[in-house]
Every structure is written in C-alpha cells, then in structure tokens.
Protein backbone atom coordinates (compact mmCIF):
# COMPACT_ATOMS: atom_id res chain seq x y z
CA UNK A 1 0.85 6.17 26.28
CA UNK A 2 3.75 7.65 28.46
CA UNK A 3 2.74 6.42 31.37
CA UNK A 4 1.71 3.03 30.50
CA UNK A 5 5.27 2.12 29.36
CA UNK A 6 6.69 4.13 32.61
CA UNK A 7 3.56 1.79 34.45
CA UNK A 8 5.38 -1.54 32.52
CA UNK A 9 9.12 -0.18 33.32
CA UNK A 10 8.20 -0.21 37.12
CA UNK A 11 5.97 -3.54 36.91
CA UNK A 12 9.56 -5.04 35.13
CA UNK A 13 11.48 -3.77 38.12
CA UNK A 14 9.69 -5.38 40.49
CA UNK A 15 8.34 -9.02 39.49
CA UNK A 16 10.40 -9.68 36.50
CA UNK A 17 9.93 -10.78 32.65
CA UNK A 18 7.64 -13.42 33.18
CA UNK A 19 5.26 -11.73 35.20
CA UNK A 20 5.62 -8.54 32.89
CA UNK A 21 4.76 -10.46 29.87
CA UNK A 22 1.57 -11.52 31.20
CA UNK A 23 0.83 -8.43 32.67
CA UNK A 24 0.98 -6.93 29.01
CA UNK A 25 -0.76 -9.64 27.40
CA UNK A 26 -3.78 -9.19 29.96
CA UNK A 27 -3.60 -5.40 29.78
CA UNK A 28 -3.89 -6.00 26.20
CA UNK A 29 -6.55 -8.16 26.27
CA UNK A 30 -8.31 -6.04 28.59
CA UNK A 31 -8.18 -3.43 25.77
CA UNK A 32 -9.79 -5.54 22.87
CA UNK A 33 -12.84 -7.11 25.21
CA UNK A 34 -13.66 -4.54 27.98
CA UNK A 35 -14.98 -1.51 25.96
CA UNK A 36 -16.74 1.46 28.28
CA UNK A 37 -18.12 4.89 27.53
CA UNK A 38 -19.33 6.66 30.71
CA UNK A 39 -23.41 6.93 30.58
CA UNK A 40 -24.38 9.91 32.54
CA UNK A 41 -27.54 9.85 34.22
CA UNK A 42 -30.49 11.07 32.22
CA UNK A 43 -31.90 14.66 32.42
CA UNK A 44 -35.86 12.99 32.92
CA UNK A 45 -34.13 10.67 35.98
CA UNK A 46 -32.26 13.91 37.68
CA UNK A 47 -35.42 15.94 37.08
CA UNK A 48 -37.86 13.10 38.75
CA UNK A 49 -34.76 12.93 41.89
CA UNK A 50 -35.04 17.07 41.76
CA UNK A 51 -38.91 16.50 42.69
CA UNK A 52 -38.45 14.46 45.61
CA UNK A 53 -39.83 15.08 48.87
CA UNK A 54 -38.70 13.26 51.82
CA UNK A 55 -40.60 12.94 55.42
CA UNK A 56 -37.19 13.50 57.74
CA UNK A 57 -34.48 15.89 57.08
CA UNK A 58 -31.26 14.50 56.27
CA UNK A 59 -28.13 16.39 56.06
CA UNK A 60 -25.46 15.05 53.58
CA UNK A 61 -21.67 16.86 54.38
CA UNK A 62 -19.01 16.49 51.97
CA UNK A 63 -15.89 17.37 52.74
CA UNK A 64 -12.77 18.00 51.03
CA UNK A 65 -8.77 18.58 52.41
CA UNK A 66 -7.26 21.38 49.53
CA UNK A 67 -4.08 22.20 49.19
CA UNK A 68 -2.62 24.33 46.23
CA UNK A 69 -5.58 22.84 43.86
CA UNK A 70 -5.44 23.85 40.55
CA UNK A 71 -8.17 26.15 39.57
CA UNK A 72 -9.90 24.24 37.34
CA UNK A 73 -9.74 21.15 39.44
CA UNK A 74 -11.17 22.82 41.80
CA UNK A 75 -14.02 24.41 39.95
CA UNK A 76 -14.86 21.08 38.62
CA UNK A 77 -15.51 19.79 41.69
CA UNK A 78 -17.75 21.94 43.16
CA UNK A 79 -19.89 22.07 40.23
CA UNK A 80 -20.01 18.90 40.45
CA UNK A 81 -21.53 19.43 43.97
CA UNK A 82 -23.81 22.20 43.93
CA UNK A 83 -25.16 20.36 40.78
CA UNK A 84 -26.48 17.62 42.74
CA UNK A 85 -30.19 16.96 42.22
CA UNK A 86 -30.28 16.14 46.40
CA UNK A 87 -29.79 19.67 47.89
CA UNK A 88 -29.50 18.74 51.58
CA UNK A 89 -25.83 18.96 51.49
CA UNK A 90 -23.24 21.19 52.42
CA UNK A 91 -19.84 21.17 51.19
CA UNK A 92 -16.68 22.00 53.63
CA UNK A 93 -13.50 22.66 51.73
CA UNK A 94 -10.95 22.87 54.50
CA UNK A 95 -7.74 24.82 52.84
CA UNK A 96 -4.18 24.44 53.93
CA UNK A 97 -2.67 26.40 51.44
CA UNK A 98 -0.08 29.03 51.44
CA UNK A 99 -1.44 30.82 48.60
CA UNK A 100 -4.87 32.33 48.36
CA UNK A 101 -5.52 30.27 44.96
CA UNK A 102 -7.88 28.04 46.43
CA UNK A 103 -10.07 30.77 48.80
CA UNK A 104 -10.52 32.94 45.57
CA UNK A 105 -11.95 30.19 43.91
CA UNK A 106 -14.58 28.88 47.25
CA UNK A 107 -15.21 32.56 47.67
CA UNK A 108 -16.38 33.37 43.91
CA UNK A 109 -18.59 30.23 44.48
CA UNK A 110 -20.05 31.50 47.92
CA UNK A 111 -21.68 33.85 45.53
CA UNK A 112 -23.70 31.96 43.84
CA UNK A 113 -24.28 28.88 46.11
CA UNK A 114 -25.69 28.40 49.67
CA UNK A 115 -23.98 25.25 51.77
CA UNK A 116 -20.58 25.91 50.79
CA UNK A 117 -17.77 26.20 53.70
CA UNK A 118 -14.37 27.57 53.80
CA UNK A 119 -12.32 26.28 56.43
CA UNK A 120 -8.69 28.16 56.48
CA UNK A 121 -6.06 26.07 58.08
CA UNK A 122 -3.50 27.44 60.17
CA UNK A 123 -1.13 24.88 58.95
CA UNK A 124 -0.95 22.09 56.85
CA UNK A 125 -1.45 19.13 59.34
CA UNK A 126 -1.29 16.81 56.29
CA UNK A 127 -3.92 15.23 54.29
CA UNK A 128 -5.45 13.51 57.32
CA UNK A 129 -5.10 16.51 59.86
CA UNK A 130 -6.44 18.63 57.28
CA UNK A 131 -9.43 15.66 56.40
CA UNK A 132 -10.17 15.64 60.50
CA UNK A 133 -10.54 19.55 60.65
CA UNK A 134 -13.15 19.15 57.76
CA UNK A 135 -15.15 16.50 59.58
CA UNK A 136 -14.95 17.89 63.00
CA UNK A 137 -16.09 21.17 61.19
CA UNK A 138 -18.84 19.67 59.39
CA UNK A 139 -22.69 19.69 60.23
CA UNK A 140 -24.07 16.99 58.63
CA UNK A 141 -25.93 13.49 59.58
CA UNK A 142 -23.53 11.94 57.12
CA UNK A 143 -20.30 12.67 56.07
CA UNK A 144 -18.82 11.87 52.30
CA UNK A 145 -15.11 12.10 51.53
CA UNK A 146 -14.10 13.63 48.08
CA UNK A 147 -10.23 14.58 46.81
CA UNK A 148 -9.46 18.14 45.92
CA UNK A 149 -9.41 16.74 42.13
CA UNK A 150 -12.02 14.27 41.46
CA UNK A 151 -15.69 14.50 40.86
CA UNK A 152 -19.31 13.11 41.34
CA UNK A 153 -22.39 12.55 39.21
CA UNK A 154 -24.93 15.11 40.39
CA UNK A 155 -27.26 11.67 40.83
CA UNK A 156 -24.61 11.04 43.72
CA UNK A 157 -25.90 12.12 46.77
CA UNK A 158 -28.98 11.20 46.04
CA UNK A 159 -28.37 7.49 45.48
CA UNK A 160 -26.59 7.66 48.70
CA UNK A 161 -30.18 9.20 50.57
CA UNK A 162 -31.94 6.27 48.94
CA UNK A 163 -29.51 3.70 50.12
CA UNK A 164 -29.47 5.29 53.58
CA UNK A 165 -33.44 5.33 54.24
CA UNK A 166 -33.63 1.61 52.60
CA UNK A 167 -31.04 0.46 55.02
CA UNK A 168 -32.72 2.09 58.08
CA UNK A 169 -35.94 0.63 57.23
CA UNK A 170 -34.63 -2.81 57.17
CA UNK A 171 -32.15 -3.15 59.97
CA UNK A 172 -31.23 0.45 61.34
CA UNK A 173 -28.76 4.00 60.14
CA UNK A 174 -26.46 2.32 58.26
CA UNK A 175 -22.91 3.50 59.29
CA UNK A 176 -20.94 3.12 55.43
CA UNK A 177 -22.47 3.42 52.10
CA UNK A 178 -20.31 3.09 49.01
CA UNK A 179 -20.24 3.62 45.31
CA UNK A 180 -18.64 2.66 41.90
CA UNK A 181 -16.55 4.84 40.20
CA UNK A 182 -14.50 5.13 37.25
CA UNK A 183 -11.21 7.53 35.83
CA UNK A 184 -11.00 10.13 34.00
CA UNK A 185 -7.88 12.24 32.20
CA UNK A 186 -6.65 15.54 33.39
CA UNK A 187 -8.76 17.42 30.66
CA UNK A 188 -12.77 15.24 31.53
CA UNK A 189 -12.11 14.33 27.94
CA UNK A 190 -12.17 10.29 28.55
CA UNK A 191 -13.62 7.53 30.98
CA UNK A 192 -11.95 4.53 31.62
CA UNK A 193 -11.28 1.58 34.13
CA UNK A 194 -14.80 0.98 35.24
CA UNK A 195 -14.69 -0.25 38.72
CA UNK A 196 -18.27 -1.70 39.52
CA UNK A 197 -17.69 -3.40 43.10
CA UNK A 198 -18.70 -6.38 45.39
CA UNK A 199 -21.01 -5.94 47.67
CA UNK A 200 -19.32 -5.78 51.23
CA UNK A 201 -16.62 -8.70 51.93
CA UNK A 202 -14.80 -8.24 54.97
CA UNK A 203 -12.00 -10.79 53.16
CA UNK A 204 -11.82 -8.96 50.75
CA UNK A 205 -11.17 -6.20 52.11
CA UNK A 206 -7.94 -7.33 53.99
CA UNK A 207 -6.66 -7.71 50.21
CA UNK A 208 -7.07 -3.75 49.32
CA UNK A 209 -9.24 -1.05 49.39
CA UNK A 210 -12.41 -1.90 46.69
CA UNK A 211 -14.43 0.51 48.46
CA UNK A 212 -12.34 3.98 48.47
CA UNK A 213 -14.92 6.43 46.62
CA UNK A 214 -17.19 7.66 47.04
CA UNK A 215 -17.40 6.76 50.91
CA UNK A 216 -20.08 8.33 52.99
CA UNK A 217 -20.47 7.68 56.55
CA UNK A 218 -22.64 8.24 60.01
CA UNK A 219 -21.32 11.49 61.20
CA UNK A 220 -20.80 10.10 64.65
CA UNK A 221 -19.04 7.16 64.03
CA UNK A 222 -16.68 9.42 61.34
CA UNK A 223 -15.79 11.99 64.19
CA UNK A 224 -15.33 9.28 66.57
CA UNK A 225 -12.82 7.56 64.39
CA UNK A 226 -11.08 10.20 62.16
CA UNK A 227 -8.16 9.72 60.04
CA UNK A 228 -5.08 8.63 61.65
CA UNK A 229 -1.58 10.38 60.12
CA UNK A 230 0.94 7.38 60.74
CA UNK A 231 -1.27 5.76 57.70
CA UNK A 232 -0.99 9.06 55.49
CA UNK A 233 -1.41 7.87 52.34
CA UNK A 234 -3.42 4.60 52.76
CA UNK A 235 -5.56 6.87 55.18
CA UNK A 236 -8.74 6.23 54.11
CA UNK A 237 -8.32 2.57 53.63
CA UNK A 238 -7.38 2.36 57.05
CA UNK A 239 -10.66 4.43 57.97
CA UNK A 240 -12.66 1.38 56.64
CA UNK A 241 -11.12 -1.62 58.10
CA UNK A 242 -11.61 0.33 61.45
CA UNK A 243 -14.83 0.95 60.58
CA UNK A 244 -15.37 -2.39 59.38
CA UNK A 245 -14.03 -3.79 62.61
CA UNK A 246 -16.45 -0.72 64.72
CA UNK A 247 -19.41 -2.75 62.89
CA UNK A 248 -18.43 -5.88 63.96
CA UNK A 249 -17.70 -5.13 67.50
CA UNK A 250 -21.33 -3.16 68.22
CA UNK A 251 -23.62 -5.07 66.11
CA UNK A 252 -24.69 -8.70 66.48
CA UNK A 253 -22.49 -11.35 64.42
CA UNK A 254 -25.00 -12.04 61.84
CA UNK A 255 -26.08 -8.70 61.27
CA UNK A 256 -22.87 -6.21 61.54
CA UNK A 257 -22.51 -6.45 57.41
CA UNK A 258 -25.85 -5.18 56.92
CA UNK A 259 -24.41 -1.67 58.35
CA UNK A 260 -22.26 -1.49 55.35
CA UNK A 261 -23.98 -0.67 52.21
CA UNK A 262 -22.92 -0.50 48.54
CA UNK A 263 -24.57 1.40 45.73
CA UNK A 264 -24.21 -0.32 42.35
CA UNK A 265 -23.75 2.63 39.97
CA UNK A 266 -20.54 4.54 38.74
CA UNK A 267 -21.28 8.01 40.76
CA UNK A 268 -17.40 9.32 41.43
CA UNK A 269 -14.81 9.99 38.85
CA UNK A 270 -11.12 9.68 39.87
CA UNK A 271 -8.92 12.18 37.82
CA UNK A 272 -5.92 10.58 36.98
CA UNK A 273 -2.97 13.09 36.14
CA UNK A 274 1.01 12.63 37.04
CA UNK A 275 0.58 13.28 40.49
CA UNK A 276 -2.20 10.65 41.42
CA UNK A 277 -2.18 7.09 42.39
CA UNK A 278 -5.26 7.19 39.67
CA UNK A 279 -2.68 7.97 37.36
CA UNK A 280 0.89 5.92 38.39
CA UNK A 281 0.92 3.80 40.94
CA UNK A 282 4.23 4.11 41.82
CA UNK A 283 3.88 8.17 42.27
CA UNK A 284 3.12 7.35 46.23
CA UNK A 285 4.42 4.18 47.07
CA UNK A 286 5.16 4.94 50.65
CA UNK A 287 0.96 4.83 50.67
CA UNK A 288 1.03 0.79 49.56
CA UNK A 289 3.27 0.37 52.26
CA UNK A 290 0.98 2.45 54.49
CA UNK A 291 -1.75 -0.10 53.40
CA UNK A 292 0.16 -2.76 54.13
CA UNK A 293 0.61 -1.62 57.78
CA UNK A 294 -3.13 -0.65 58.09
CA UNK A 295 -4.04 -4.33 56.82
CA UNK A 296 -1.59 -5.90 59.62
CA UNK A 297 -3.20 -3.67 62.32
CA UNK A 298 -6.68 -4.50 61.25
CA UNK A 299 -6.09 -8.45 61.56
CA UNK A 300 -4.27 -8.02 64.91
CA UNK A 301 -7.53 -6.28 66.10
CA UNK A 302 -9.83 -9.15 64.99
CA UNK A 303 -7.46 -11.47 66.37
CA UNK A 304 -5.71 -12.62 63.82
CA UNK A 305 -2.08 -12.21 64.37
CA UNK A 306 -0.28 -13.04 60.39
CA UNK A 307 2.23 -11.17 58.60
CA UNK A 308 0.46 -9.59 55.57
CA UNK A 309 2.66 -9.05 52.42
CA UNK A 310 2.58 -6.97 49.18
CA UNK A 311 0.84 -9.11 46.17
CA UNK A 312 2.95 -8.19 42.63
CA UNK A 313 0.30 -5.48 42.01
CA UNK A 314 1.13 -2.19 44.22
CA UNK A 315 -1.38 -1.73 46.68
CA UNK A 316 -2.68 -5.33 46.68
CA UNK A 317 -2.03 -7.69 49.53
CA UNK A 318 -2.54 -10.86 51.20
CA UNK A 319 -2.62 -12.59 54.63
CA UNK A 320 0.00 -15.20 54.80
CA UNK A 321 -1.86 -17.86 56.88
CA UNK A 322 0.11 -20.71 58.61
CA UNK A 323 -0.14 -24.16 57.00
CA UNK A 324 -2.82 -25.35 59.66
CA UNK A 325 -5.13 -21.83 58.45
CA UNK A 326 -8.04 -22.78 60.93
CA UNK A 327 -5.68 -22.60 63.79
CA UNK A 328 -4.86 -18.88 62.52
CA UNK A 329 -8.80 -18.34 61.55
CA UNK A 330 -11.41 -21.14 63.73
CA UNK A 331 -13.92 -18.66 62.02
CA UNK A 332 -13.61 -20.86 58.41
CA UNK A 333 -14.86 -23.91 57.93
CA UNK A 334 -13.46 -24.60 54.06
CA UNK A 335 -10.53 -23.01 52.22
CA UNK A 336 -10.94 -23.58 48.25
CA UNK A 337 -8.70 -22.66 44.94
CA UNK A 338 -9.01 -22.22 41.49
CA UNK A 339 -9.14 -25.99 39.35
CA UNK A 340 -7.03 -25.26 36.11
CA UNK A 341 -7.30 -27.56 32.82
CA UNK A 342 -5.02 -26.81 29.74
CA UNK A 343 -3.75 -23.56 31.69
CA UNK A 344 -7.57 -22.05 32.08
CA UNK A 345 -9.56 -21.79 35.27
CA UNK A 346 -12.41 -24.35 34.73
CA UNK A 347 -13.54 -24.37 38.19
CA UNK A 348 -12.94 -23.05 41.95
CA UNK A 349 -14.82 -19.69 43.09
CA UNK A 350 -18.74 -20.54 42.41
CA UNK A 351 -21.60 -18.95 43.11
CA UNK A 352 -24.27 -20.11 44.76
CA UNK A 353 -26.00 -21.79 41.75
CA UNK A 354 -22.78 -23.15 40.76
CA UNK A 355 -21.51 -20.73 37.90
CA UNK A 356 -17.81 -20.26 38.01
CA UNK A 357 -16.59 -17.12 38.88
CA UNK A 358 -13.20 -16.72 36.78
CA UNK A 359 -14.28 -19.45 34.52
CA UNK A 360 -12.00 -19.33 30.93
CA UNK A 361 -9.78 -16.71 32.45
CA UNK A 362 -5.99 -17.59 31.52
CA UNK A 363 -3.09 -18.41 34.30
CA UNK A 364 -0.87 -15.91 34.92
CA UNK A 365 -3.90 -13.37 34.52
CA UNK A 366 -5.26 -11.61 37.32
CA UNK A 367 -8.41 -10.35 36.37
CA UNK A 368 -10.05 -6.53 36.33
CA UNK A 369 -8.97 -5.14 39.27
CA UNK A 370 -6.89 -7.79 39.95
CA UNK A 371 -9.56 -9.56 41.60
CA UNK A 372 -8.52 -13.24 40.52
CA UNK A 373 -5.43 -13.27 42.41
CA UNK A 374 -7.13 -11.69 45.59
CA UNK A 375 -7.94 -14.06 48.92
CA UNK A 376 -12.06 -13.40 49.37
CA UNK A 377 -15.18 -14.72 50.58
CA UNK A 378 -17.02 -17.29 48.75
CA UNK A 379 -20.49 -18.62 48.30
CA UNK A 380 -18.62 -21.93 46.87
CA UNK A 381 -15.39 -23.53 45.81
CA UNK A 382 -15.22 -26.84 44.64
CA UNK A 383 -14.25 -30.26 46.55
CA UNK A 384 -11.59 -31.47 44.08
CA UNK A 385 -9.43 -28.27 45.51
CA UNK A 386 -10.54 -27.74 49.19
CA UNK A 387 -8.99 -27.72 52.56
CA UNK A 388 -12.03 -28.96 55.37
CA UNK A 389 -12.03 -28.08 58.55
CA UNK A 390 -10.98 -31.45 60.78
CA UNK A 391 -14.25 -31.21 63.16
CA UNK A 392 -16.33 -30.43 59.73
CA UNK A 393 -15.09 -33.72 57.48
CA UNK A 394 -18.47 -35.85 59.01
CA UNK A 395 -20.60 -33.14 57.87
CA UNK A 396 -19.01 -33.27 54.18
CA UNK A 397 -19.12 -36.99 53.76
CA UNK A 398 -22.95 -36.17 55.38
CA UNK A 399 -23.95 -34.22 52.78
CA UNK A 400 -21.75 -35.06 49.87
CA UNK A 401 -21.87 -38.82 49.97
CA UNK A 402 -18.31 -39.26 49.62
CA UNK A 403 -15.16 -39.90 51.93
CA UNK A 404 -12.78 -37.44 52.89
CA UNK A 405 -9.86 -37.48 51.59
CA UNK A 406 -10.91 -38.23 48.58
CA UNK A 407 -10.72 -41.60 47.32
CA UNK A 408 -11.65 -41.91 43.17
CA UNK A 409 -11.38 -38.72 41.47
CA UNK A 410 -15.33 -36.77 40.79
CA UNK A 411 -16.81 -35.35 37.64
CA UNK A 412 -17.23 -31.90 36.85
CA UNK A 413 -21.00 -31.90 37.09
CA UNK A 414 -20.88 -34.21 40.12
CA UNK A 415 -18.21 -31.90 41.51
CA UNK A 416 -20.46 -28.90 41.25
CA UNK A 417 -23.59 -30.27 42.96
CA UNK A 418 -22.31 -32.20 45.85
CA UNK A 419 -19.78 -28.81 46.27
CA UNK A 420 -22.72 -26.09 46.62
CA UNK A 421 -24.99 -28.81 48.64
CA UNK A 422 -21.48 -28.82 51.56
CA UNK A 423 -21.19 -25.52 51.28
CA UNK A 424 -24.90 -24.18 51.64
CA UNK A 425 -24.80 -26.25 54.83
CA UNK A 426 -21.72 -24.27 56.04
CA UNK A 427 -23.22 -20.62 55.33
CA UNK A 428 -26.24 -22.01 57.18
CA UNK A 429 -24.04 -22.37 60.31
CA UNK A 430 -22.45 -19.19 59.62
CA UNK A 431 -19.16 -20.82 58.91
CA UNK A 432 -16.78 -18.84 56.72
CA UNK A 433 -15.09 -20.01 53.48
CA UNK A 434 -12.40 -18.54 52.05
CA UNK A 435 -11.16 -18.29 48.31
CA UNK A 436 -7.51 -18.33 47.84
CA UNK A 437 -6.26 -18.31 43.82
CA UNK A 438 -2.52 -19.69 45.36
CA UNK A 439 -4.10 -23.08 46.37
CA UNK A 440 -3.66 -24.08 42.71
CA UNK A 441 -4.88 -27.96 41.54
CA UNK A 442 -4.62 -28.74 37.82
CA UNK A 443 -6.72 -31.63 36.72
C-alpha cells in the first residue's frame, strides 16, 4: 500500500495531475479486470522433464553477481536451482562481499549439491565487473543471468533446453532465449504483474527492456560481449540491444531474428522489496537514464542517428524521428497510429487477420506494461491513420484500389481489408512498418 502511494507521489512529480489521474484510474482498473494467481508447474510434468534423455550434452551455467545477500534470499535462490528438473547446469555465484554472509551460505549448500561455484571477488568491481567475472568463470554452452534475490521455476532450465534444440534444428544454436516472468513480495507470499511477452521485436525493443529475465545466452557470444559498467544499472538491457545488433550483423537479413528465441511461460520470479526496481521504480533512477543512453548507442550503431527521450513511465522510451521518418529509417515502408472514436481506440495496431490490438482500451491509458504507448513493429495499421513511403504510394493505390492521399473518407470494414491486403504486400518485400500510439487521428 506504502509504496503504491510513494509510486503515485513520484508519478505526480514528474508528469503532473492529469497524467496522474489516469495513471490511477488505469492502475485501478487494472486491479478489478486482470486477476492472476501463479500456477506452478505440475509434479506429473516435472517428473516426465526429470525422465528425459537427450542425445548431446548440453551444459546450462547460471550465474549470479552477490553482494551482502540476505540469507534467505539467497537460500531461495539456489533452491530454486538445484531444484531444477534439467540437471546439466552449474551455478556460479561470484561474491563481492565484505562479510562472509554470503560464502557461509554457498558453502553449507556445496554440501549437499554438485555444480555449485563460489567465486570470491577481490573487490567489488560493481554489478557488471562482478557479472563478467561470473561469466568468464563459467563452463557452460549457455549462460543464464539471475539477481542475487529472485528466483526460477525448477521447469526453467528445462524449457530453455527445449527451446535451444528446437531452434538448432530449424535454423542453427540460437544465441538468446527468453522467458516470462512475474513478481513476487519480500516474504514468496504473493504473485503479481504477470509479464507474458512478445515474441522478439527489434522496435520494440528500442522502447525498453521486455526481455530482461530470465535471459540465457550462447556462451561465446556472452564472453565476447560482457557487461559494460558505464551502463551500470541498465546493464543488461544494454547486453541485448548489442546482442540484438551482433545477430543482425552475422546472420543474413531475413533470418538474424530467428537467433532470438522466446519461451512463452512465466519461469522467473522478480522479488520486489524497497531496494529493487521490481519494487519502486524510482529506487535507481540513474539506471532509466542508463537505459536511455544504451538505447541512443544502440540506434547510432544501426545507423540511426535520433535523440531518444524518456516516455512518462520510468524506464520507457522512444525514438524521436524527424518529420520526414523514412529519411531517418529507409528500412520502413508505412508508419501507422491508433484511430480513436468517442475517446476509445477503435482501430490502428492489427494483426494480421485484422483484429485490433488495443481495441476498447481508453485514451490516456497505456496498457499492461505500458505497451500501448510504446513505438513497435506491426503486422498492420490501418490506412485512415498512415504515413506511406513516397516511392511505395503506386503500390498502395495497386493493391488498395484507392488514391493516395485520400480522397472520400473509408469504412471501417473496408478500412480493415484493403489495410492488411497493403500491408501483407509490404512484409512480403521485407519492408518494415512501424506502430507509433503519438500519430493520433480521431474519426
């Protein structure tokens, strides 16, 4: 309760009344519609998992940077890793603490477990010197990144083997594979904010970091990348967009997404308590500005050379294209918005069979996760908002029928069809469109 109104104080700060009221009212209604209750996985499914034999070894490391971890923090976690129903792992707690809290606690655990590492750090290099010793230490094909505080389902690592051997079978070692996750309180007594993800969207990712846990990647790509320190903070988030940007600069253009990989099922828990960003957002803001700076670099290394500013929502951003965006970005073909009637999003973001993505959802409201007010890739936005592409307008009246600019104004239905017929010819040529929710048109 505390730190929802300290949460709202800081939000009011910020952006303001108006943007604080619908905050609340979303937050609110967030409340009354999206109910969740963590399922764990059953005991029949972890036994069957337990049972399985695999025709190539595959070593799974997972390592964590500690530093002055409460005990039972601690001990939570690595349960929650020597519980896992794969067992080709091996767990590398690398330990830059002053005290010997966190060594009594791997040590009493050595015990009883094999695969468990304790790495004792000279110093504390920070959390991504500390993170770098831990990889460089570790032994594994793949390497997974878990805080000293938070936890995984023991179906976790095992998902991730799956993912890994379906992905190799179809177009090679995939080099990222990601999960869902959700929060928990300080005391594993509640589960909250569900955050079931996209699949990968490299525009999406410009906005903030949806993929952050649970993270696993090829070992040799990890150690050839590390963490870098001047993005302490936003550290990992920068460790995807490089290796986003790794992807697309090794594999062909049509195929680099297919080496990132996303697992559909809520397999980490992020402990929120007053020290996390699970927890307050505004406990570490220096690491939204850290983001911030890792978005920026990641454009300027695909080119793209735009200032990239904080959205109202801490640790949320967006690329602030020039008017003429396909100067900025010759890579999109279509820009589209959200279409709103009686204040309500009625159209915009589609799908390819023409469902609307945000359909019914209030303005003002952003959406779980904030989603609704982020820039992202899109299957299909409709013509009655859309920027084209000057070389691209023949190819819309083409396929749509009608003139461009738009002479007479077009029915919903009418709207839908002829919108998903342009746009299916654009992701035939590869050509990118782009979402953004602050190209508003109200019918």
């Amino acid at each position: 309760m505390f730190g929802n109104i300290k949460r709202t104080i800081n939000y009011y700060k910020k952006n303001g009344l108006k943007d604080t009221y619908y905050a609340v009212c979303e937050r609110m209604w967030e409340k009354r519609h999206c109910k969740y209750t963590f399922e764990p996985p059953a005991e029949e499914d972890l036994e069957e998992q337990r049972g399985k034999q695999y025709a190539r070894p595959l070593k799974i490391s997972v390592v964590v940077p500690a530093y002055e971890t409460p005990e039972v923090f601690l001990q939570d976690l690595i349960l929650s890793v020597v519980e896992q129903t794969y067992q080709q792992y091996e767990l590398v707690i690398a330990d830059a603490s002053q005290s010997g809290k966190v060594k009594a606690v791997v040590r009493s655990f050595q015990e009883q477990y094999d695969g468990i590492v304790y790495l004792p750090l000279a110093e504390n290099a920070g959390i991504s010197g500390n993170t770098n010793a831990a990889i460089e230490a570790a032994t594994g094909d793949y390497i997974a990144l878990l805080d000293h505080d938070d936890m995984i389902t023991p179906d976790a690592l095992y998902l991730i083997r799956e993912e890994i051997d379906k992905a190799t079978e179809s177009v090679g070692a995939p080099v990222l594979v990601y999960t869902d996750e959700d929060k928990t309180d300080r005391y594993r007594e509640r589960y909250f904010e569900p955050y079931r993800k996209r699949d990968f969207d490299p525009e999406l990712l410009f906005t903030n970091n949806y993929i952050c846990h649970f993270s696993a990647f090829r070992a040799d790509v990890l150690k050839e990348l590390k963490l870098r320190a001047e993005f302490d903070g936003a550290q990992d988030y920068d460790l995807i967009l490089r290796c986003a940007h790794w992807c697309r600069e090794q594999y062909e253009e049509k195929e680099w997404m297919k080496y990132i990989r996303h697992v559909p099922k809520i397999v980490y828990h992020w402990r929120t308590h007053p020290a996390s960003t699970a927890g307050d957002t505004s406990a570490k803001e220096y690491a939204y500005e850290a983001g911030r700076r890792a978005v920026q670099d990641a454009l300027k290394a695909e080119g793209i050379d735009v200032p990239v500013v904080n959205l109202k929502h801490l640790g949320f951003y967006r690329a602030e294209y020039p008017e003429d965006i396909f100067a900025a970005r010759p890579d999109l073909g279509v820009v589209g918005g959200p279409v709103f009637q009686h204040n309500e999003i009625v159209s915009g973001l589609m799908n390819g069979k023409g469902e609307v993505v945000f359909r019914e959802l209030p303005r003002g409201f952003s959406g779980t996760v904030h989603i609704a007010a982020l820039q992202q890739s899109a299957e299909a936005v409709d013509l009655r908002n859309m920027r084209i592409r000057e070389d691209l307008i023949p190819l819309f009246e083409k396929s749509t029928g009608l003139t461009w600019p738009l002479e007479k104004e077009v029915d919903a239905e009418q709207a839908k069809s002829k919108s998903l017929r342009f746009c299916a010819k654009l992701r035939e040529k590869g050509i990118g469109i782009l979402y953004d929710p602050q190209q508003e048109k109200n019918l």
